[in-house]
C-alpha atoms as a PDB file:
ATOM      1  CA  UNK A   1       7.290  -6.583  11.914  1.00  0.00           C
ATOM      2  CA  UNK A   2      10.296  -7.312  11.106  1.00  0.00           C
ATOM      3  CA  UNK A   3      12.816  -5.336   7.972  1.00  0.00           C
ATOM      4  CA  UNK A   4      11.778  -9.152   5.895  1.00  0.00           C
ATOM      5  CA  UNK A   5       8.132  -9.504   7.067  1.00  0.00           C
ATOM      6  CA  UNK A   6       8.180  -5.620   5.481  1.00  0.00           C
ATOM      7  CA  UNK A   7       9.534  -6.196   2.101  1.00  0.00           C
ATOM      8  CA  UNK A   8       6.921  -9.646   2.208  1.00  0.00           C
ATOM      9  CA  UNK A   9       3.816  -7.385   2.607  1.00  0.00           C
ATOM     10  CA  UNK A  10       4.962  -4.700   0.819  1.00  0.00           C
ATOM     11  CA  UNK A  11       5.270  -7.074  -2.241  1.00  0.00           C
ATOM     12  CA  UNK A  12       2.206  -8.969  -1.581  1.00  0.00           C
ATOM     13  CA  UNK A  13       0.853  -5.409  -1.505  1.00  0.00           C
ATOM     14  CA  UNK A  14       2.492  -4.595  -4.680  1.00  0.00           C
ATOM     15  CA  UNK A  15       0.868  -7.814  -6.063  1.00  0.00           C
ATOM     16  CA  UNK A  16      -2.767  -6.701  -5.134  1.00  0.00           C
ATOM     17  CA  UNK A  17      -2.562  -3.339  -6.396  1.00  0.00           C
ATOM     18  CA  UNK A  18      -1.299  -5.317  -9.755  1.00  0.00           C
ATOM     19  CA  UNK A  19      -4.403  -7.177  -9.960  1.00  0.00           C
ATOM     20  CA  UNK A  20      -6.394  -4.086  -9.104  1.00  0.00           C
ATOM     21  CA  UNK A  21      -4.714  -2.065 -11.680  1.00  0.00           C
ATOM     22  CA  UNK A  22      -5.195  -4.732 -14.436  1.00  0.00           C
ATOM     23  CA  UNK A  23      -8.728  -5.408 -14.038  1.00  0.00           C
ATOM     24  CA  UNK A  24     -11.058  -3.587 -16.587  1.00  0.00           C
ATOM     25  CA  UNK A  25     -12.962  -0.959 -14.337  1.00  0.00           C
ATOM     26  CA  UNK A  26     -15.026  -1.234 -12.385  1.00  0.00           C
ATOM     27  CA  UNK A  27     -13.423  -3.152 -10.086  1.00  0.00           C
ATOM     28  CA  UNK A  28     -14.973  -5.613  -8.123  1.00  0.00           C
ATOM     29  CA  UNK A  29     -15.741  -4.990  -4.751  1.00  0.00           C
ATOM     30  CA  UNK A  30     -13.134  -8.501  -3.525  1.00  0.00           C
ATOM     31  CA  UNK A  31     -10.586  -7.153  -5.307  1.00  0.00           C
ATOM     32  CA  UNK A  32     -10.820  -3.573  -4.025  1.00  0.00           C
ATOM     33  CA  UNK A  33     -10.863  -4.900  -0.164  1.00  0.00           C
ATOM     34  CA  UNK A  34      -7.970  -6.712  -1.126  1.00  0.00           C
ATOM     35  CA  UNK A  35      -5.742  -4.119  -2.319  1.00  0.00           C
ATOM     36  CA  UNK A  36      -6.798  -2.151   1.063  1.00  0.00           C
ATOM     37  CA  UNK A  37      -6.498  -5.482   3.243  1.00  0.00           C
ATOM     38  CA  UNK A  38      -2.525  -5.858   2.133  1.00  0.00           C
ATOM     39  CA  UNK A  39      -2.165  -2.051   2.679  1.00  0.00           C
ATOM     40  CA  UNK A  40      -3.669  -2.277   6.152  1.00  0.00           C
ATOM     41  CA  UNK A  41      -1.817  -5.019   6.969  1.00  0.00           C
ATOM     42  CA  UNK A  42       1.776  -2.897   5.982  1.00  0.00           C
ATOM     43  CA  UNK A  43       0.627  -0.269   7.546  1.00  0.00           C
ATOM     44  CA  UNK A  44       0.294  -1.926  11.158  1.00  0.00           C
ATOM     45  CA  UNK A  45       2.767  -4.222  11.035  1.00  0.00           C
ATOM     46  CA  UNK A  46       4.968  -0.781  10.649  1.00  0.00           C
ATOM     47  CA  UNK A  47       2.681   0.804  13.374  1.00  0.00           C
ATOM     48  CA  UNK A  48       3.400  -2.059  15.875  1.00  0.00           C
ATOM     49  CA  UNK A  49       7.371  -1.825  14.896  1.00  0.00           C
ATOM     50  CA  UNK A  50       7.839   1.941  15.561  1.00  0.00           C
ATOM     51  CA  UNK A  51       6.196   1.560  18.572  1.00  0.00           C
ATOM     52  CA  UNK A  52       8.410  -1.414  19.880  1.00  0.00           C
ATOM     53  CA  UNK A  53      11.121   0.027  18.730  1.00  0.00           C
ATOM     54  CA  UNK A  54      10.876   3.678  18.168  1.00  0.00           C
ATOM     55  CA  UNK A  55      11.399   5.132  14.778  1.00  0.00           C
ATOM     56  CA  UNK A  56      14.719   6.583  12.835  1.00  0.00           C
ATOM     57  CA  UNK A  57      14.036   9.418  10.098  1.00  0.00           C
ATOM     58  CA  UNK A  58      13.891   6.832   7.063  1.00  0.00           C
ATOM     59  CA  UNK A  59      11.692   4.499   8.932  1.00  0.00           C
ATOM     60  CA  UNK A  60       8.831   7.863   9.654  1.00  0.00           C
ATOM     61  CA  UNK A  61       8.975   8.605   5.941  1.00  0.00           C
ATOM     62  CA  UNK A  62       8.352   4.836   4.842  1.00  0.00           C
ATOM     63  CA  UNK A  63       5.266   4.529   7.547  1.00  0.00           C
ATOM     64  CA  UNK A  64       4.035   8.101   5.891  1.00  0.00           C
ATOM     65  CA  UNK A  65       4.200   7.078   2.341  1.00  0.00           C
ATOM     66  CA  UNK A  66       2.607   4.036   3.420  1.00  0.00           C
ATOM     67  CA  UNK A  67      -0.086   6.167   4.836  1.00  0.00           C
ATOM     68  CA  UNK A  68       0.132   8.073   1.338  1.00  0.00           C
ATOM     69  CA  UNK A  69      -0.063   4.760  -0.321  1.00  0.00           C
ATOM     70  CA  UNK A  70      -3.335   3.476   1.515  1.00  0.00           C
ATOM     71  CA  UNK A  71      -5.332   6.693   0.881  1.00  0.00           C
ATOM     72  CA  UNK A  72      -4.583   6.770  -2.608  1.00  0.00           C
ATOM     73  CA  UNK A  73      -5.262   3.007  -2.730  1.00  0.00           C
ATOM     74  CA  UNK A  74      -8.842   3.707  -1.159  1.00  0.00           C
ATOM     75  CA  UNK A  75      -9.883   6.679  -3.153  1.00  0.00           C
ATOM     76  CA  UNK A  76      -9.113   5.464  -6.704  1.00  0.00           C
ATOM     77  CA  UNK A  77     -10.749   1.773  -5.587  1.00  0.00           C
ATOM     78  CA  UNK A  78     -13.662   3.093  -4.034  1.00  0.00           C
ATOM     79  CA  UNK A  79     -14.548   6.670  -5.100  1.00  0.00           C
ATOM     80  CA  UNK A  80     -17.910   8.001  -4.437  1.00  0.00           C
ATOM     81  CA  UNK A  81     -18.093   8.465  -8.425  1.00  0.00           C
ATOM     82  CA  UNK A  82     -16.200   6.125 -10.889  1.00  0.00           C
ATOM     83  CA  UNK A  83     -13.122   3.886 -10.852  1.00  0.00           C
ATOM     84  CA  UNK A  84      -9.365   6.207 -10.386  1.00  0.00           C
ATOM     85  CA  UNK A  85      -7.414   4.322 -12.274  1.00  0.00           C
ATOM     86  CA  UNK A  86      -4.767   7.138 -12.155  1.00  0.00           C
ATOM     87  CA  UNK A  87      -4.516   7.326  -8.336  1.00  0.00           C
ATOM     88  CA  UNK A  88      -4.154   3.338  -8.385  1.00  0.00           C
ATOM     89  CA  UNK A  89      -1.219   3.564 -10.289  1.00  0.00           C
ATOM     90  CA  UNK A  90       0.379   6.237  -8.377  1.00  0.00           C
ATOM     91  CA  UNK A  91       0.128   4.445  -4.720  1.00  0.00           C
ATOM     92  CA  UNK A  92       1.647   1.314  -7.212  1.00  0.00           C
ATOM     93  CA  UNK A  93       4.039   3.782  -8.349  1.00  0.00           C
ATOM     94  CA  UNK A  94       4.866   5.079  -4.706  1.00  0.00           C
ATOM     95  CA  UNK A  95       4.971   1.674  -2.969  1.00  0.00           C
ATOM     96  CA  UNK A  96       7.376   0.173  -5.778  1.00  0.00           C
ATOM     97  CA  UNK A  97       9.576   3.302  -5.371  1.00  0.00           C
ATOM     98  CA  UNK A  98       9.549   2.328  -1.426  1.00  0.00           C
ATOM     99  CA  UNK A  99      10.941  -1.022  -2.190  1.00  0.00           C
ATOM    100  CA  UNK A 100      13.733  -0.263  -4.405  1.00  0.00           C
ATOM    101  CA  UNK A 101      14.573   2.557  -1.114  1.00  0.00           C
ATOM    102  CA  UNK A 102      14.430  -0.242   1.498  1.00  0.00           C
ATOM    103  CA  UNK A 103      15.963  -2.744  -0.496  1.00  0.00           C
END
């Protein structure tokens, strides 16, 4: 992936988590698997980079928050109990921070 094919899925990640966040809870179960699709997607296109190209210090801690990101991501959109609207809006939070870093 490369440092523009990034900043494109992090911001189409940005926009899911958007829609997530501004839906009335519950959510629905599309828009949930969204959210998580465009985080997955981040996530591996980082994966594959690092391991074509190895990884600096900056470029670990932006695949770990990314990691951060996801898991909060999946546990406030599909909790065993209830909608986390909180955690949502801390991996938004998170992943927005990110993109004023790599900007």
């Amino acid at each position: 992936m490369t440092p523009a094919g990034e900043a494109e899925a992090r911001r189409a990640a940005l926009a899911a988590l958007d829609r997530l966040i501004a839906v009335s809870p519950p959510c629905t179960v599309d828009e949930a698997m969204e959210a998580l699709r465009r985080m997955v997607a981040l996530r591996d296109g980082l994966v594959a980079r690092q391991r074509a190209e190895g990884a600096s210090p900056a470029f670990a801690a932006r695949l770990a928050c990314i990691n951060a990101v996801l898991s909060l991501t999946w546990s406030g959109a599909v909790p065993i109990m209830g909608f986390r609207r909180e955690r949502l809006e801390q991996a938004r939070a998170a992943l927005a921070a990110l993109e004023e870093v790599a900007a």
